[in-house]
N, C-alpha and C. Protein backbone atom coordinates (compact mmCIF):
# COMPACT_ATOMS: atom_id res chain seq x y z
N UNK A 1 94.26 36.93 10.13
CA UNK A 1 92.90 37.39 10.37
C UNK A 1 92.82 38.87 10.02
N UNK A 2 91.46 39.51 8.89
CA UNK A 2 91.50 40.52 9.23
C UNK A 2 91.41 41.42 10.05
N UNK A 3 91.40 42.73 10.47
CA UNK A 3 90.78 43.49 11.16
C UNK A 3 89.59 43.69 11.15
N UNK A 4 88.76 43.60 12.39
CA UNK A 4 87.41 44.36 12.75
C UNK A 4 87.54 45.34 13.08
N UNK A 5 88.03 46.08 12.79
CA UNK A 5 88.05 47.81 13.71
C UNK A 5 86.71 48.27 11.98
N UNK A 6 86.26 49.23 12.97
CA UNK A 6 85.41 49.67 12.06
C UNK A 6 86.09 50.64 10.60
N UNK A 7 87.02 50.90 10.88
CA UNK A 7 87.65 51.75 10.03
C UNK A 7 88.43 51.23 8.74
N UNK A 8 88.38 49.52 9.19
CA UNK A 8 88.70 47.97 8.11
C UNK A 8 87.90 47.71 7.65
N UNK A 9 86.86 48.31 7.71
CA UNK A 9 85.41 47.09 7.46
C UNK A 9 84.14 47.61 6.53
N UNK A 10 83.76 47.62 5.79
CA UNK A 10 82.35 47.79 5.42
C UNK A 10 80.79 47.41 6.60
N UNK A 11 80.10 48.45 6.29
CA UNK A 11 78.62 47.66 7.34
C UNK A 11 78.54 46.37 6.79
N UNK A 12 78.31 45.91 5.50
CA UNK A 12 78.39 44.10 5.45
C UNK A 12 79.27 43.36 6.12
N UNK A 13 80.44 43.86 6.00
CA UNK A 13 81.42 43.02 6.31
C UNK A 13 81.14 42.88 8.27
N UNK A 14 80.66 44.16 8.40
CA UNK A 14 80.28 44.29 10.22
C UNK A 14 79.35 43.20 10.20
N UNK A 15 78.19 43.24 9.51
CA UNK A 15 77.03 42.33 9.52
C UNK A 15 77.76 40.96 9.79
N UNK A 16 78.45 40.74 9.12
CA UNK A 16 78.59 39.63 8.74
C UNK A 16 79.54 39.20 10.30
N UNK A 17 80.53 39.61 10.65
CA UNK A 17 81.08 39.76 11.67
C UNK A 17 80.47 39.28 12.86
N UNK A 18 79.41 39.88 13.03
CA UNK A 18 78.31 39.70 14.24
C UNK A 18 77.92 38.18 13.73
N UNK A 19 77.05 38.02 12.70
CA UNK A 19 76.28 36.83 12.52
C UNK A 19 77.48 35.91 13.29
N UNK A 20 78.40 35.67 12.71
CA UNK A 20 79.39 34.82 12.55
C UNK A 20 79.67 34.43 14.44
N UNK A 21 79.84 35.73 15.00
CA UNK A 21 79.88 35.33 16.20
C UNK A 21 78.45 35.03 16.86
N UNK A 22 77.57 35.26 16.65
CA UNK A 22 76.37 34.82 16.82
C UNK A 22 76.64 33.23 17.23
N UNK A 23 77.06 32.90 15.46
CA UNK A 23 76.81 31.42 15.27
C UNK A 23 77.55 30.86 16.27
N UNK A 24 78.13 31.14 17.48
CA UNK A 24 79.37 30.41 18.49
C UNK A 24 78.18 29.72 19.67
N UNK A 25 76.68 30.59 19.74
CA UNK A 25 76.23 30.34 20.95
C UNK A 25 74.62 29.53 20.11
N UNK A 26 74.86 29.01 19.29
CA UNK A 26 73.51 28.89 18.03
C UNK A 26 72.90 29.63 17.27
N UNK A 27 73.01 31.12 17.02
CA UNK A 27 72.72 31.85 16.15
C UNK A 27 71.52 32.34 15.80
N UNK A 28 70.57 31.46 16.83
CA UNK A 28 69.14 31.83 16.35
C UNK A 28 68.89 32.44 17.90
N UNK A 29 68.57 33.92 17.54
CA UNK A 29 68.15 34.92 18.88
C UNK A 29 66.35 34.94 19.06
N UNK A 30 65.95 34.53 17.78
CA UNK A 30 64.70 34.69 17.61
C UNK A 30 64.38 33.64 19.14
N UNK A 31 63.33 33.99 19.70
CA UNK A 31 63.02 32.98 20.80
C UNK A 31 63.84 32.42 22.15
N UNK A 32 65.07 32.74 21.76
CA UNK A 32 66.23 32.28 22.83
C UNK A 32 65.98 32.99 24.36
N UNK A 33 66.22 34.86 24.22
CA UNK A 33 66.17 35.34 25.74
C UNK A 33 67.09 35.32 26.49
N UNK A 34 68.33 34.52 25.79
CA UNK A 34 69.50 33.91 26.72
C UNK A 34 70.06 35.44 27.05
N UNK A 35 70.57 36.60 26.27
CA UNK A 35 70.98 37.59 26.53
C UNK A 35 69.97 38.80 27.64
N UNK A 36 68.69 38.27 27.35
CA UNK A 36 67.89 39.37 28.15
C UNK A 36 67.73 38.46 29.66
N UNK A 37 68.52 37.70 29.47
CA UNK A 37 68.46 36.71 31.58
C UNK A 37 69.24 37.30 31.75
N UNK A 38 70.70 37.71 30.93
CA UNK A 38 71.81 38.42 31.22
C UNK A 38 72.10 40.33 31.70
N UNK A 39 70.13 40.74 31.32
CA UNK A 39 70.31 41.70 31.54
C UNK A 39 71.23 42.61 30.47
N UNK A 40 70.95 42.24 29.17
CA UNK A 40 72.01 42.57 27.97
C UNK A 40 71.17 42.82 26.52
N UNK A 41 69.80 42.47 26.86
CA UNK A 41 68.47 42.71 25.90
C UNK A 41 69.78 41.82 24.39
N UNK A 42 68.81 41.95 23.51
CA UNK A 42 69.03 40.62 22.61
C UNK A 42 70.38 40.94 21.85
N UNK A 43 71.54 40.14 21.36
CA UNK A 43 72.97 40.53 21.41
C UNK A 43 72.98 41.40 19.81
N UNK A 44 71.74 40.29 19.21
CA UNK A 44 71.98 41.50 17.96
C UNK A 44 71.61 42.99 17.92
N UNK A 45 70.73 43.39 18.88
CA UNK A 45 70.29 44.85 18.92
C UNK A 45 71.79 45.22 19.63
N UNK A 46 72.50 44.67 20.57
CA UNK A 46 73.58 45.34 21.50
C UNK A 46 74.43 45.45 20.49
N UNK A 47 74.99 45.08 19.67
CA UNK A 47 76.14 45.21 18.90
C UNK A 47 75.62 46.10 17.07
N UNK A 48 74.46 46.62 17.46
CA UNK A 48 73.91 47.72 16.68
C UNK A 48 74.76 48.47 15.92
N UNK A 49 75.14 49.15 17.40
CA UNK A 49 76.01 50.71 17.28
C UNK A 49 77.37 50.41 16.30
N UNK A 50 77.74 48.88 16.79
CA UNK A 50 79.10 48.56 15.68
C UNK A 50 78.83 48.14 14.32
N UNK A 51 77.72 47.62 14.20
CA UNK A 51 77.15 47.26 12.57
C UNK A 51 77.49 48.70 11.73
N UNK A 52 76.85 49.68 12.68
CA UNK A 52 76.63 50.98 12.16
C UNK A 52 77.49 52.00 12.01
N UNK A 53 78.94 51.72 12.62
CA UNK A 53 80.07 52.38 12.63
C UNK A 53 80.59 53.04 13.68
N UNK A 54 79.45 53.16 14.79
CA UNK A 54 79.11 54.18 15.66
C UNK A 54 80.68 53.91 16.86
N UNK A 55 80.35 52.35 17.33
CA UNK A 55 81.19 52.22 18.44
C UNK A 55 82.21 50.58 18.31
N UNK A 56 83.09 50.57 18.88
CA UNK A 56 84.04 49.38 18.25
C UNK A 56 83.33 48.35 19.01
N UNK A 57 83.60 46.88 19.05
CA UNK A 57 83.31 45.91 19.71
C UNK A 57 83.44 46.01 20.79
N UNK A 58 85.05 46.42 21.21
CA UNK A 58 85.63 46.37 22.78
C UNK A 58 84.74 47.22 23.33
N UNK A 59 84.68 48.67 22.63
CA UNK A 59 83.92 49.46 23.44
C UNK A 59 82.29 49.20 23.89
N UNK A 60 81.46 48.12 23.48
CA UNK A 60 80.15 47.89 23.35
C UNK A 60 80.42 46.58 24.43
N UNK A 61 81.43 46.10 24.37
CA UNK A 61 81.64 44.81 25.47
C UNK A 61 81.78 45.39 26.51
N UNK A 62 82.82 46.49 26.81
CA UNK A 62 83.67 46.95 28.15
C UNK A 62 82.17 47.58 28.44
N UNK A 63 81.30 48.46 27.99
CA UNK A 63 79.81 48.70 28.37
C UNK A 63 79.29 47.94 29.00
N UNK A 64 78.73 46.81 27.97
CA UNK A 64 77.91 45.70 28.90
C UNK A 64 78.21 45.40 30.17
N UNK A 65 79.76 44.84 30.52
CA UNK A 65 80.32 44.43 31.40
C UNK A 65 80.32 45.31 32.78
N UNK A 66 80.58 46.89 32.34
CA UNK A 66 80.39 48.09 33.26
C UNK A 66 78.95 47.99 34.18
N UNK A 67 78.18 47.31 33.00
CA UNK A 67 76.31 47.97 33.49
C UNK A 67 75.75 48.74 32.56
N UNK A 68 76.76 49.68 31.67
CA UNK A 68 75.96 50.78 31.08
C UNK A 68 74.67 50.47 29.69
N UNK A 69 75.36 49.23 29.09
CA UNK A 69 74.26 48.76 28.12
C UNK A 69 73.15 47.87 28.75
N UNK A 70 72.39 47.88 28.75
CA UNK A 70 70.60 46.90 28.91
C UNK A 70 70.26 46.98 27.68
């Protein structure tokens, strides 16, 4: 498996990353809400900051999990 660390990856290749895990829970966020019952607002806006280079996965998970992301 490759690496996801952002420093492996292109923003596509991030894109693509996300979709992919998307697709584990059905993939379509449009209409779902399942993440904003969770108090986690919609998973593709939460995992933004890693599309974008900004912050790694773990670190955007260990967030959520803390409280600090909505």
């Amino acid at each position: 498996m490759k690496s996801i660390l952002i420093k492996d990856t292109t923003k596509e290749e991030r894109e693509k990353i996300i979709q992919q895990a998307l697709s584990a829970c059905g993939g379509a966020c449009d209409f779902c809400n399942g993440c904003d019952n969770l108090g986690g607002g919609r998973i593709d806006t939460l995992y933004q900051d890693y599309i974008n280079g900004k912050k790694e996965i773990a670190q955007i998970n260990a967030e959520y999990h803390r409280g600090l992301v909505k």
